[in-house]
PDB file of N, CA and C in Angstrom:
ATOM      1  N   UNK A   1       0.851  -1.177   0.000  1.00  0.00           N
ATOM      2  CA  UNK A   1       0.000   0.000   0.000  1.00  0.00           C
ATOM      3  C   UNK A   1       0.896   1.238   0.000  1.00  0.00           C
ATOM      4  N   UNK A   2       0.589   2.303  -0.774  1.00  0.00           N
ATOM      5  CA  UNK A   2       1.626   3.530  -0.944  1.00  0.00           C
ATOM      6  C   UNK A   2       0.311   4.453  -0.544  1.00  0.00           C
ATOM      7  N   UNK A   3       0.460   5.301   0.610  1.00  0.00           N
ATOM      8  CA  UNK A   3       0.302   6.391   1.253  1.00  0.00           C
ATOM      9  C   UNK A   3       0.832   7.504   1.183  1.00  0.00           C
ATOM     10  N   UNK A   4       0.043   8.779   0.997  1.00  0.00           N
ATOM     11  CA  UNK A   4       0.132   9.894   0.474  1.00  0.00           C
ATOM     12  C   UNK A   4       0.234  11.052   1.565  1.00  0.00           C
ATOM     13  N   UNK A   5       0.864  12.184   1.915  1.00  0.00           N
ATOM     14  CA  UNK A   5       1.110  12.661   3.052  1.00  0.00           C
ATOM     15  C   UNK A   5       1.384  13.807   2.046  1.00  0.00           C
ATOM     16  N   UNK A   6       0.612  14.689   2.567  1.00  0.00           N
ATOM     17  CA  UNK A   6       0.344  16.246   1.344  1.00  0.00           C
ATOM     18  C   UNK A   6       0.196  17.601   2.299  1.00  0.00           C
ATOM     19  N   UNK A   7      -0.021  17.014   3.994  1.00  0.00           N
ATOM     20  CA  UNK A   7      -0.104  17.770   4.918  1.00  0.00           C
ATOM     21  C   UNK A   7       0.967  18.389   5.672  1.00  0.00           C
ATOM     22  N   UNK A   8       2.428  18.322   5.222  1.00  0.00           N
ATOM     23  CA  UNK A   8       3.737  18.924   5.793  1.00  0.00           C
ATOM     24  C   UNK A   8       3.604  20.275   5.982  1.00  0.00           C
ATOM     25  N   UNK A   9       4.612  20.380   6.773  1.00  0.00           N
ATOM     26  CA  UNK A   9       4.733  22.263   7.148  1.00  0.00           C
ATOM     27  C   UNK A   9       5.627  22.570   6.127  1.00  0.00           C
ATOM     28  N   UNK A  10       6.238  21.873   5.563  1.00  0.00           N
ATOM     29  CA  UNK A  10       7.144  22.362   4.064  1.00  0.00           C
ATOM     30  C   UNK A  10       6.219  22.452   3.203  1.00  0.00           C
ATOM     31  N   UNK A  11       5.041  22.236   2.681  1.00  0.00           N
ATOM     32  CA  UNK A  11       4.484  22.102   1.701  1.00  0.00           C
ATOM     33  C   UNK A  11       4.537  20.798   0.699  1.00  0.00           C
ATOM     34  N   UNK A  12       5.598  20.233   0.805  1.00  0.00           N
ATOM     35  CA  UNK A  12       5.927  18.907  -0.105  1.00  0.00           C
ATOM     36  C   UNK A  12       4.954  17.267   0.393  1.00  0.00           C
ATOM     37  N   UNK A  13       4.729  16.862  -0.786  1.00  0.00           N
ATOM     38  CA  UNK A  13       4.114  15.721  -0.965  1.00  0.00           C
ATOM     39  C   UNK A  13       5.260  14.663  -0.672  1.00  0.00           C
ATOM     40  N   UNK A  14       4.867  13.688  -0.061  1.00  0.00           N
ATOM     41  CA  UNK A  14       5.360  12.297   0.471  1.00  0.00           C
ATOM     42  C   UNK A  14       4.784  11.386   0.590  1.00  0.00           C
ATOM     43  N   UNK A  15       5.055  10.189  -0.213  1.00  0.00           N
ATOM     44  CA  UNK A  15       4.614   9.100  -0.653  1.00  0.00           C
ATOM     45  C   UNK A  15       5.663   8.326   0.597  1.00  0.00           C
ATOM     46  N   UNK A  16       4.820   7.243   0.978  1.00  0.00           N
ATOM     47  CA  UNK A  16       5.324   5.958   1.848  1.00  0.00           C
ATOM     48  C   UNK A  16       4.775   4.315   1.067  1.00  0.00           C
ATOM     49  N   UNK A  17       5.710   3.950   0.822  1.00  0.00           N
ATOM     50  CA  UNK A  17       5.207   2.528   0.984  1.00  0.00           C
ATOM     51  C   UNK A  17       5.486   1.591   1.818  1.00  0.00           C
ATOM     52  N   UNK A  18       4.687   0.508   2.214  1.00  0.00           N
ATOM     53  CA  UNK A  18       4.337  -0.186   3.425  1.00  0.00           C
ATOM     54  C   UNK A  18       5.094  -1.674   2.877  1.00  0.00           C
ATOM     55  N   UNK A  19       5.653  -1.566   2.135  1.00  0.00           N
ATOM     56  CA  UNK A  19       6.382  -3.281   1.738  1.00  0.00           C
ATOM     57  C   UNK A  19       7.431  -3.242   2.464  1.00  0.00           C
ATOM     58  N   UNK A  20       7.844  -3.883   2.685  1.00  0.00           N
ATOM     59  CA  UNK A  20       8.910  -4.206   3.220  1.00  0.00           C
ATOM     60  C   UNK A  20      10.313  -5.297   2.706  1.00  0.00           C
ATOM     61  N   UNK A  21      10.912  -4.182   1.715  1.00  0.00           N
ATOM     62  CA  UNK A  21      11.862  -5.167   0.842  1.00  0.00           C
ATOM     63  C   UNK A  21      13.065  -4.222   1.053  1.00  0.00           C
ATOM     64  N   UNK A  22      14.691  -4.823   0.914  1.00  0.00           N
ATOM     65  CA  UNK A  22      15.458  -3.791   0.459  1.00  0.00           C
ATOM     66  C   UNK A  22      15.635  -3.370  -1.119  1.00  0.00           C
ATOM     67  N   UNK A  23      15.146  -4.024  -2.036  1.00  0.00           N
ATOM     68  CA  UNK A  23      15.163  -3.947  -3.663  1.00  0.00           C
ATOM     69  C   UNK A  23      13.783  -2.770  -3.648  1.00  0.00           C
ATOM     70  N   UNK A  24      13.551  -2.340  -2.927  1.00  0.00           N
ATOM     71  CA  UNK A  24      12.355  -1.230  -3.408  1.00  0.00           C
ATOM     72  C   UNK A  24      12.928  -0.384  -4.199  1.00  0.00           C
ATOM     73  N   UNK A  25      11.921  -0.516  -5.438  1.00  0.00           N
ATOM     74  CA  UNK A  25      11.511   0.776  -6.479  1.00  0.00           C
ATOM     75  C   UNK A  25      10.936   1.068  -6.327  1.00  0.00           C
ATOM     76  N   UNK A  26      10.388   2.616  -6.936  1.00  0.00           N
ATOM     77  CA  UNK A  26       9.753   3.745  -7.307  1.00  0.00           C
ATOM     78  C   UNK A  26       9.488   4.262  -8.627  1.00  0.00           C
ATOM     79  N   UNK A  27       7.837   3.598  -8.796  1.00  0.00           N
ATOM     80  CA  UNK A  27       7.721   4.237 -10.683  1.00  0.00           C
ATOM     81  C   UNK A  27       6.396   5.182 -10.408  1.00  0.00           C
ATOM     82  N   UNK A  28       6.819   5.662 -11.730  1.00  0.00           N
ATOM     83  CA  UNK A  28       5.743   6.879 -11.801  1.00  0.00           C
ATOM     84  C   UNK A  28       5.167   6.590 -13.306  1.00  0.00           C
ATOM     85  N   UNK A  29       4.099   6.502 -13.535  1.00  0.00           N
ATOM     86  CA  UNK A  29       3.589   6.242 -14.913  1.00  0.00           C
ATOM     87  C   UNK A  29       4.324   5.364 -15.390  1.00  0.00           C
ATOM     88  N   UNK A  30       4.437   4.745 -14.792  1.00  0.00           N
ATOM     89  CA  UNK A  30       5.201   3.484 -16.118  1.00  0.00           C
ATOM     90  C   UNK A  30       6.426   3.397 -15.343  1.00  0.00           C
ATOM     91  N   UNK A  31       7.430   4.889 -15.772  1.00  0.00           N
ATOM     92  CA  UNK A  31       8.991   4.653 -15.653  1.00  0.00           C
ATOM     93  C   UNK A  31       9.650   4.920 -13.995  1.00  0.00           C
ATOM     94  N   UNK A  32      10.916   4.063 -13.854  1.00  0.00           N
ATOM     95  CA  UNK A  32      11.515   3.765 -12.930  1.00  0.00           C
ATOM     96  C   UNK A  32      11.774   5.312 -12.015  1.00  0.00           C
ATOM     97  N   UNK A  33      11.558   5.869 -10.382  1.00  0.00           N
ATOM     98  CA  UNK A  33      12.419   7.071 -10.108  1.00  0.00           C
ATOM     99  C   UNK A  33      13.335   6.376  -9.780  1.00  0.00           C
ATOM    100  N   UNK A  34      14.564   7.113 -10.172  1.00  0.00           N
ATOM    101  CA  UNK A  34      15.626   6.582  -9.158  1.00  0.00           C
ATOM    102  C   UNK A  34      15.919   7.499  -7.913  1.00  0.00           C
ATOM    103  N   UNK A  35      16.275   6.632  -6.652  1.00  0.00           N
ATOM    104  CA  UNK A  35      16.280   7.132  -5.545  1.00  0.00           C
ATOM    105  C   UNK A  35      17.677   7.473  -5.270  1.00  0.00           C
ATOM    106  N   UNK A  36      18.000   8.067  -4.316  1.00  0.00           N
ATOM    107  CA  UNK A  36      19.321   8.002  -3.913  1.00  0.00           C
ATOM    108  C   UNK A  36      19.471   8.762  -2.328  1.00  0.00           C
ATOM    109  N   UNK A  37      18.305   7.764  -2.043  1.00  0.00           N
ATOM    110  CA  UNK A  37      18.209   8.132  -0.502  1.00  0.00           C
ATOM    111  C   UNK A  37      18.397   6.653   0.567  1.00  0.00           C
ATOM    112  N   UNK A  38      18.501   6.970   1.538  1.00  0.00           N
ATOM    113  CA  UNK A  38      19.230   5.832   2.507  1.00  0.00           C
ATOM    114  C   UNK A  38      17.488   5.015   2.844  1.00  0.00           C
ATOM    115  N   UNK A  39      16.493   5.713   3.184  1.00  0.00           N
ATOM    116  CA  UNK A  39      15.458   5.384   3.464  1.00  0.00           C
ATOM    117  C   UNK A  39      14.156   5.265   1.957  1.00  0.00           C
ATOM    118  N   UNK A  40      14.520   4.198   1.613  1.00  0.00           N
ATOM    119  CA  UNK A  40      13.886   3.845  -0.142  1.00  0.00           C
ATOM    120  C   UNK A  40      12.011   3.782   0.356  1.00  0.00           C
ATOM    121  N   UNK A  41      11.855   3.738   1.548  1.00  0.00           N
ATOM    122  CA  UNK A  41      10.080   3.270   1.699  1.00  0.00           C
ATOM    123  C   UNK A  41       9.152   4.146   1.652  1.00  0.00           C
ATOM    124  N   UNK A  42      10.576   5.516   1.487  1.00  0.00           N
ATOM    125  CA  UNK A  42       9.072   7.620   0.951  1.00  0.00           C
ATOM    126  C   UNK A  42      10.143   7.776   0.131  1.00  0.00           C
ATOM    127  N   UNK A  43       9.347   8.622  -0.636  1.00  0.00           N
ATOM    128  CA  UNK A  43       9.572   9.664  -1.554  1.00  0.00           C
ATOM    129  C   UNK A  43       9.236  10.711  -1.666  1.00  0.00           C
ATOM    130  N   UNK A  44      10.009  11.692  -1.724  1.00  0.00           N
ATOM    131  CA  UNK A  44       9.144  13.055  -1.651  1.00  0.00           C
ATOM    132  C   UNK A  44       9.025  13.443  -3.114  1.00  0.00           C
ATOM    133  N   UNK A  45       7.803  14.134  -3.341  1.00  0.00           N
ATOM    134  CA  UNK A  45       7.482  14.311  -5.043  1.00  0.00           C
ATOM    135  C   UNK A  45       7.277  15.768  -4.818  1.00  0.00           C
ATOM    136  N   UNK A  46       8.167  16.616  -3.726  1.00  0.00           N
ATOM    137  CA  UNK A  46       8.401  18.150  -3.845  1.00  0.00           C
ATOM    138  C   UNK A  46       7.358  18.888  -3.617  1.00  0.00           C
ATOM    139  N   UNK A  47       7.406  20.160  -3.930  1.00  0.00           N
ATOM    140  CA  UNK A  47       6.115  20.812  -3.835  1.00  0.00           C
ATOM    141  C   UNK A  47       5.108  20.403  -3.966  1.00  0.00           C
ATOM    142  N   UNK A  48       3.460  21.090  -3.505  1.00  0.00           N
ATOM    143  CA  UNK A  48       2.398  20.612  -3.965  1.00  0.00           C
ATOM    144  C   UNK A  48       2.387  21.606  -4.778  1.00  0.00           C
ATOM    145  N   UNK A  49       2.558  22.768  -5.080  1.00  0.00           N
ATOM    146  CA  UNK A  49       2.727  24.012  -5.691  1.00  0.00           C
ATOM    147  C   UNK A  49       3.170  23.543  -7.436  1.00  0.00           C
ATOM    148  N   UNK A  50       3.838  22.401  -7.287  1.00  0.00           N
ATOM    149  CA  UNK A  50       4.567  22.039  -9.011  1.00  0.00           C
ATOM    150  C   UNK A  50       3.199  21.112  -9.099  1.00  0.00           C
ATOM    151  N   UNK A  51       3.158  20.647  -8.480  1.00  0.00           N
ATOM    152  CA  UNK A  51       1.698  19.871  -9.307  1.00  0.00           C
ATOM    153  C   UNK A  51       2.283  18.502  -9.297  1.00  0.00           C
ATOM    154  N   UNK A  52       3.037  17.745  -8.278  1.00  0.00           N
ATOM    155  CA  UNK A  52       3.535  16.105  -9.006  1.00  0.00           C
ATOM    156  C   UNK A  52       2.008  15.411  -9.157  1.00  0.00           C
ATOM    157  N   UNK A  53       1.533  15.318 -10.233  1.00  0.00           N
ATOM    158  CA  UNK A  53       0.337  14.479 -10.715  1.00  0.00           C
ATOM    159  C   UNK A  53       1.003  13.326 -11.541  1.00  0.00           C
ATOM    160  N   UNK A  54       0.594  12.305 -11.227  1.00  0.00           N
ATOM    161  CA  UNK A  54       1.288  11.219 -12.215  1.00  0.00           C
ATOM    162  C   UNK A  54       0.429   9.775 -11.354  1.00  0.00           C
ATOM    163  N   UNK A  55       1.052   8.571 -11.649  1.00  0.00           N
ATOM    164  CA  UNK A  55       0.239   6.926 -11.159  1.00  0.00           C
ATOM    165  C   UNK A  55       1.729   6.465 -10.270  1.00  0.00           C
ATOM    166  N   UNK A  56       1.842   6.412  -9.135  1.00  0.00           N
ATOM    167  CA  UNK A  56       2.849   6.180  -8.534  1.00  0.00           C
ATOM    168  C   UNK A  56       2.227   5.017  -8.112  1.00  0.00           C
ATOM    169  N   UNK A  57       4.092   3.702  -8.188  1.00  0.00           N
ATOM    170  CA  UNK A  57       3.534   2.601  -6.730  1.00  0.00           C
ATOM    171  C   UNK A  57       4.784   2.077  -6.507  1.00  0.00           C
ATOM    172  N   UNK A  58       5.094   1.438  -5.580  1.00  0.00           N
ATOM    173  CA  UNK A  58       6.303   0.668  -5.625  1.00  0.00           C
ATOM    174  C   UNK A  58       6.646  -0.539  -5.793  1.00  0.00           C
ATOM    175  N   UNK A  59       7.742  -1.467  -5.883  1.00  0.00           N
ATOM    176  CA  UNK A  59       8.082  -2.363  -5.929  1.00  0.00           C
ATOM    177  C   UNK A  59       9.289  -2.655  -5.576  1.00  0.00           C
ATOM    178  N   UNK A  60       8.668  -4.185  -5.091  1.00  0.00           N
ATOM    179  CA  UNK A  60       9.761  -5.367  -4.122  1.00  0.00           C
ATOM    180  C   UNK A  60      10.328  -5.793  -5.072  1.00  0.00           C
ATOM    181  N   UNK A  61      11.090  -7.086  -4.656  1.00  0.00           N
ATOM    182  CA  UNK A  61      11.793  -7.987  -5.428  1.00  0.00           C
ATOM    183  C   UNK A  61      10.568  -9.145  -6.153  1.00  0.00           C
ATOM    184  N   UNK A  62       9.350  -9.219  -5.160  1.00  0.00           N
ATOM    185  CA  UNK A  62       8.243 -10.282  -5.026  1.00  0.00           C
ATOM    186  C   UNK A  62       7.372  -9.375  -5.550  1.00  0.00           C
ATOM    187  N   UNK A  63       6.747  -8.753  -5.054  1.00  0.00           N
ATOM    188  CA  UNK A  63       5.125  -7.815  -5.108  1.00  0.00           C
ATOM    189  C   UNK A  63       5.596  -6.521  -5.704  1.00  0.00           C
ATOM    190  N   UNK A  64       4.321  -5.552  -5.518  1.00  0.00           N
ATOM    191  CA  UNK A  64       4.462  -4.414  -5.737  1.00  0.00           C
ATOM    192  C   UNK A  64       2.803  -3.976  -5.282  1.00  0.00           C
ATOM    193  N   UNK A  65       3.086  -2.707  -5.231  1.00  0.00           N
ATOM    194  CA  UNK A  65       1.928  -2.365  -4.248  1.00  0.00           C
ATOM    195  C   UNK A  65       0.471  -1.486  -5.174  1.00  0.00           C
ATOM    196  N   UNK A  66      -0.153  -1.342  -4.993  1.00  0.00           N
ATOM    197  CA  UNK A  66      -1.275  -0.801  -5.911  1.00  0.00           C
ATOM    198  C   UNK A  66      -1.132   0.469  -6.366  1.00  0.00           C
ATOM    199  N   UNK A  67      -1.230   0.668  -7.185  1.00  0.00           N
ATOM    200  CA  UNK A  67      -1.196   2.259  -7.907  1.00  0.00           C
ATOM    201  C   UNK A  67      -1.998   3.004  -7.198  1.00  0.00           C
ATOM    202  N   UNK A  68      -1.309   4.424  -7.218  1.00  0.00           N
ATOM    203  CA  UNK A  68      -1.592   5.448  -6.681  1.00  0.00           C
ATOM    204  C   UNK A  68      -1.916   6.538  -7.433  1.00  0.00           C
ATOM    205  N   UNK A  69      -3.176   7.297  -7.882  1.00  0.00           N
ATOM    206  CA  UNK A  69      -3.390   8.553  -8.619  1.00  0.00           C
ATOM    207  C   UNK A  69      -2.838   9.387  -7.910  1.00  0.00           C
ATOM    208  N   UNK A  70      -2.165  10.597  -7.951  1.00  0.00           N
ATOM    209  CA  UNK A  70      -1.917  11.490  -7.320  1.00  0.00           C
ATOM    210  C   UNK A  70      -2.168  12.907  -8.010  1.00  0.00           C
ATOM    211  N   UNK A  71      -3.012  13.587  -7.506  1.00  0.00           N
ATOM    212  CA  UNK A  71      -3.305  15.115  -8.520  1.00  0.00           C
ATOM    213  C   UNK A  71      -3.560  15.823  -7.555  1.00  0.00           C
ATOM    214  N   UNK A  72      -3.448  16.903  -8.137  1.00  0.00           N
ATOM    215  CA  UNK A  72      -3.387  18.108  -6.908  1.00  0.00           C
ATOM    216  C   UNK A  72      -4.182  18.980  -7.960  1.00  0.00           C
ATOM    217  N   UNK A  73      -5.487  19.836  -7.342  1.00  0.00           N
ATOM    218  CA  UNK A  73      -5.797  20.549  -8.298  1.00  0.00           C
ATOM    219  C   UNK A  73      -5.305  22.263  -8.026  1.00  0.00           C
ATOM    220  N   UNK A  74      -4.380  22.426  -9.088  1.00  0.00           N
ATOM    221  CA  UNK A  74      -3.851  24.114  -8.834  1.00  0.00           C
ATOM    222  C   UNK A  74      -4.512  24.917  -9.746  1.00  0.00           C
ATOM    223  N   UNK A  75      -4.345  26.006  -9.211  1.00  0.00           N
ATOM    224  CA  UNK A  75      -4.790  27.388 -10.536  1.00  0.00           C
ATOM    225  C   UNK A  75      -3.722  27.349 -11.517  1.00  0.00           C
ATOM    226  N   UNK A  76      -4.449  27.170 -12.582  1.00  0.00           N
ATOM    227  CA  UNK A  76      -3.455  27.085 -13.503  1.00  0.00           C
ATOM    228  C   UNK A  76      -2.904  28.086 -14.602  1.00  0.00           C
ATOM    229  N   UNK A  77      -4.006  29.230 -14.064  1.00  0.00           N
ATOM    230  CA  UNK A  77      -3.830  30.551 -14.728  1.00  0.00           C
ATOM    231  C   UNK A  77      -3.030  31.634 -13.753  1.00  0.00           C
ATOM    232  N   UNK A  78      -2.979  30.844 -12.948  1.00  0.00           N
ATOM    233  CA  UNK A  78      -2.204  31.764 -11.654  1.00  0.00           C
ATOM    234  C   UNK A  78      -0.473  32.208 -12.107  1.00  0.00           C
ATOM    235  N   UNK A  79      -0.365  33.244 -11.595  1.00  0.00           N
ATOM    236  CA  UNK A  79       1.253  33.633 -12.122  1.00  0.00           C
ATOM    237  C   UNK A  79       1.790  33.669 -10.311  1.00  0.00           C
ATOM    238  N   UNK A  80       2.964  33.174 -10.272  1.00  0.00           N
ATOM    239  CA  UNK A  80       4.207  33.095  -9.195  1.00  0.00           C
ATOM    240  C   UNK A  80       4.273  34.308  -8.925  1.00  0.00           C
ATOM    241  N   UNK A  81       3.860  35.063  -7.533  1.00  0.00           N
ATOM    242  CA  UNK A  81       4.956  36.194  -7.242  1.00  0.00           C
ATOM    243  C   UNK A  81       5.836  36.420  -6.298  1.00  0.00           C
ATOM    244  N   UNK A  82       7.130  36.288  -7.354  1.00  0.00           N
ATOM    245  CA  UNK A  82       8.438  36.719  -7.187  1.00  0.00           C
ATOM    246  C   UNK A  82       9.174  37.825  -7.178  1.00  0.00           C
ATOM    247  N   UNK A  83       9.990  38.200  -6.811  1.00  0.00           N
ATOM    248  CA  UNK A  83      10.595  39.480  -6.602  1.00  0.00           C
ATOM    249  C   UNK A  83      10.016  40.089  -8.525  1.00  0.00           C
ATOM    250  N   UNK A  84      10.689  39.435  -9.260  1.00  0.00           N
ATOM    251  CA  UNK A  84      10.705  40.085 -10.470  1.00  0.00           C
ATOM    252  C   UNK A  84       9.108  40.344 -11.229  1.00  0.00           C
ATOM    253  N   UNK A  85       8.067  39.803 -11.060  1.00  0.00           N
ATOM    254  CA  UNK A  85       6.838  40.096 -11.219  1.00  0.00           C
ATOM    255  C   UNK A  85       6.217  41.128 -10.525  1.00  0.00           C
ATOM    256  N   UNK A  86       6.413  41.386  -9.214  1.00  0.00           N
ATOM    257  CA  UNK A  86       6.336  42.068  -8.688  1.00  0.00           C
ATOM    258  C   UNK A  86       6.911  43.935  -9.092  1.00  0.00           C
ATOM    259  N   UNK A  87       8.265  43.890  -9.402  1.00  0.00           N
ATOM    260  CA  UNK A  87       8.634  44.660  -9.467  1.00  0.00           C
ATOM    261  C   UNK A  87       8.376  45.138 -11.374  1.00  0.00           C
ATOM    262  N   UNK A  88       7.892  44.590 -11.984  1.00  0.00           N
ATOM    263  CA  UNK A  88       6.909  44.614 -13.218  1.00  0.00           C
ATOM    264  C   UNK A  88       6.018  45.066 -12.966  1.00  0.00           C
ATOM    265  N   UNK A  89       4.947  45.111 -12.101  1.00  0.00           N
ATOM    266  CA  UNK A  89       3.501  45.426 -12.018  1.00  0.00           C
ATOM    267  C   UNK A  89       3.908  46.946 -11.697  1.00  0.00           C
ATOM    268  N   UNK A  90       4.917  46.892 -10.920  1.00  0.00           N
ATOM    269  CA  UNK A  90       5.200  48.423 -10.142  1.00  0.00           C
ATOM    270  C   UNK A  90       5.903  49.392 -11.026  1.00  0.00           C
ATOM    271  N   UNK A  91       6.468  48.874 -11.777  1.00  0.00           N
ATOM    272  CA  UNK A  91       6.765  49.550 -13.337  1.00  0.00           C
ATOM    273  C   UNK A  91       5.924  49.800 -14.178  1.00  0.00           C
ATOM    274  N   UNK A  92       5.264  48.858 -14.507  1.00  0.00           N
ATOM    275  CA  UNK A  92       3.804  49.305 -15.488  1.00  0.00           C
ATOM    276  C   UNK A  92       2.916  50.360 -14.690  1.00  0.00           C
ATOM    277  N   UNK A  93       3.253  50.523 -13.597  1.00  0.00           N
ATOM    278  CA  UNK A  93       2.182  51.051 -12.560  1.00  0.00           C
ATOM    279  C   UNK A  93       2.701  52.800 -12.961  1.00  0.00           C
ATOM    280  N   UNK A  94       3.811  52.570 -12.919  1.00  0.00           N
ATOM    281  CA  UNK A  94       4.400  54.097 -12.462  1.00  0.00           C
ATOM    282  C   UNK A  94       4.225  54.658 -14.016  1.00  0.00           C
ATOM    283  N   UNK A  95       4.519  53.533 -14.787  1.00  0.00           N
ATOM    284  CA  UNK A  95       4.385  54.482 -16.539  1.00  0.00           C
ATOM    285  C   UNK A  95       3.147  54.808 -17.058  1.00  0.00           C
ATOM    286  N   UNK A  96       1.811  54.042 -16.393  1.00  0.00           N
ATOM    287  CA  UNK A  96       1.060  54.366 -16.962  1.00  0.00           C
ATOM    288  C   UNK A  96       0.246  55.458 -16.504  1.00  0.00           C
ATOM    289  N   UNK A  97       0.790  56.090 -14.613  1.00  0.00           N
ATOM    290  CA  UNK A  97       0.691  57.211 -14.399  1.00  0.00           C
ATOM    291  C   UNK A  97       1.161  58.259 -14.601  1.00  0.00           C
ATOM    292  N   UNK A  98       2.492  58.353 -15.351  1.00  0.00           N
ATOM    293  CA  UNK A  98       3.079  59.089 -16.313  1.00  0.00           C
ATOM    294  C   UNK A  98       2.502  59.335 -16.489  1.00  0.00           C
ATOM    295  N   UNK A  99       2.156  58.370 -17.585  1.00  0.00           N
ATOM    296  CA  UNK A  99       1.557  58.728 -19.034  1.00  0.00           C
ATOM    297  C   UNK A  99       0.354  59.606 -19.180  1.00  0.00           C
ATOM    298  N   UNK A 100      -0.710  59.063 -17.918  1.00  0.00           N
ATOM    299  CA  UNK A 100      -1.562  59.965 -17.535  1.00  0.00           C
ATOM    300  C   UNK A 100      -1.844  60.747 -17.714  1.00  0.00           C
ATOM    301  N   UNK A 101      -0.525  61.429 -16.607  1.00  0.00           N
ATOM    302  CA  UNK A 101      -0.135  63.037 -16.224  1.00  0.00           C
ATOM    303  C   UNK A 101      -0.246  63.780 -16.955  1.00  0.00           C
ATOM    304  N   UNK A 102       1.402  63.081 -18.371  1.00  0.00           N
ATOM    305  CA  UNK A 102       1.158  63.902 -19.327  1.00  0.00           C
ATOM    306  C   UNK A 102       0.060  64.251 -20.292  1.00  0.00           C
ATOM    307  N   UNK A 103      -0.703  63.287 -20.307  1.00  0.00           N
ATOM    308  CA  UNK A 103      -2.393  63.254 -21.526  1.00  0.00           C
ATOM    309  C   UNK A 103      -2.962  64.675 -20.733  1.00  0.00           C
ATOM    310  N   UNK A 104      -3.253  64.539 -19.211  1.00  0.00           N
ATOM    311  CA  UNK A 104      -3.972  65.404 -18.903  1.00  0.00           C
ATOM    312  C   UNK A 104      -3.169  66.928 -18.830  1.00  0.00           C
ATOM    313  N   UNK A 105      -2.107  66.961 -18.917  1.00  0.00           N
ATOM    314  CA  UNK A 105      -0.931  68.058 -18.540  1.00  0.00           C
ATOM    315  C   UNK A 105      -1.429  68.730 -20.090  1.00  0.00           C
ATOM    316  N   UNK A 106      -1.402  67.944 -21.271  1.00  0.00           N
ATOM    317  CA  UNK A 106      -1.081  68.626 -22.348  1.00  0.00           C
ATOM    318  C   UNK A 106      -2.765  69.041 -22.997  1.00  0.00           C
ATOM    319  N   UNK A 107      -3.924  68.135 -22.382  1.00  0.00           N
ATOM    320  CA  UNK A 107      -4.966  68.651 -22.809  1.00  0.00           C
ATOM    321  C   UNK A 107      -5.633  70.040 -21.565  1.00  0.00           C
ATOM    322  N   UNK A 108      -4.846  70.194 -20.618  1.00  0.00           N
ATOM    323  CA  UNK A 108      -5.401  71.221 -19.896  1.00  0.00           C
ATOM    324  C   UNK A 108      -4.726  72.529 -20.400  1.00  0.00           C
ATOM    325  N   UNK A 109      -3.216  72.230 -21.161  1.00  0.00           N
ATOM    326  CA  UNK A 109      -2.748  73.684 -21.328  1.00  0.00           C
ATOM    327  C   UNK A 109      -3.180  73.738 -22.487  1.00  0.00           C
ATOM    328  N   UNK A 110      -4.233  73.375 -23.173  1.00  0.00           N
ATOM    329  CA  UNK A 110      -4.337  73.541 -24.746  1.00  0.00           C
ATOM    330  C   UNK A 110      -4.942  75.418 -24.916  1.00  0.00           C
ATOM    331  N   UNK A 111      -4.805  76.195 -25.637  1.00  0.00           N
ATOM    332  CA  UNK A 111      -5.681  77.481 -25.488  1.00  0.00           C
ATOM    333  C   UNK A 111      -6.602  77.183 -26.597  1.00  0.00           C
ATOM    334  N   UNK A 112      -7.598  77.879 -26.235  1.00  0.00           N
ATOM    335  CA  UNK A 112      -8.971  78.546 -27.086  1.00  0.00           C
ATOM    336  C   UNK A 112      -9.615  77.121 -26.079  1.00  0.00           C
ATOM    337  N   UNK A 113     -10.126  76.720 -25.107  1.00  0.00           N
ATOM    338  CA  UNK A 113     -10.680  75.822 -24.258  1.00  0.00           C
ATOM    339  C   UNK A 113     -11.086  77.026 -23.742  1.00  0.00           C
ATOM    340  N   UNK A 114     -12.163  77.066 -23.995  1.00  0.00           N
ATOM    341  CA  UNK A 114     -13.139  78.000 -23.271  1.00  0.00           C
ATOM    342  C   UNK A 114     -14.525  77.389 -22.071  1.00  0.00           C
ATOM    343  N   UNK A 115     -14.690  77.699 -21.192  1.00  0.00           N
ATOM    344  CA  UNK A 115     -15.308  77.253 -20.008  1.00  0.00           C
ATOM    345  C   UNK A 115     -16.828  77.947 -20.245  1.00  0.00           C
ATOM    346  N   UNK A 116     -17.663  77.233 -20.293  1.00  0.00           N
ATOM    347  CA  UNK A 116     -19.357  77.784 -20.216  1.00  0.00           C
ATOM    348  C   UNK A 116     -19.307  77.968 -18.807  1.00  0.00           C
ATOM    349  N   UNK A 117     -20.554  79.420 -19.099  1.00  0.00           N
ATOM    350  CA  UNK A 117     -20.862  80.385 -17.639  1.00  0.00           C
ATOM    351  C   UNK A 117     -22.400  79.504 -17.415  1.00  0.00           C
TER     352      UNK A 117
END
């Protein structure tokens, strides 16, 4: 049985399997992960934030354990903010109050704009 653990204070997904072999693998859709950790019975599949969606399960030398769906549903229209997005919005921000300025700067000094009494 491979158990899913999505509730960390890191944010990262962790898969456990319950066999008990030292030849344990780790596939994901089909193909082999390779591990290169001392403790082969989790895996961490990283953020929930990346989305690891894929059919995970493991295998012994004998068995192997039942497939696992794993999906996470994210916004997928959502944009990351990072220093550099951030500091984009605040650029577009400042030019397009420029730009403003000047529209209204150059239609207020226009002459013959005459004001009704």
């Amino acid at each position: 049985v491979v158990r899913v653990d999505g509730n960390r204070e890191d944010g990262s997904v962790v898969l456990t399997c319950d066999l008990k072999d030292e030849n344990l693998k780790w596939f994901k859709d089909g193909q082999e992960i390779n591990l290169h950790k001392k403790n082969k019975n989790m895996q961490n599949l990283g953020s929930s934030i990346k989305d690891p969606q894929g059919i995970y399960w493991c295998q012994g030398s004998k068995n192997h354990s039942r497939p696992l769906q794993v999906y996470f549903r994210m916004c997928h229209k959502c944009i990351e903010l990072d220093a550099a997005t951030v500091s984009g919005f605040v650029f577009a921000e400042i030019i397009s109050i420029f730009l403003l300025a000047v529209g209204v700067y150059f239609i207020a000094g226009q002459d013959g704009v005459r004001q009704s009494r």
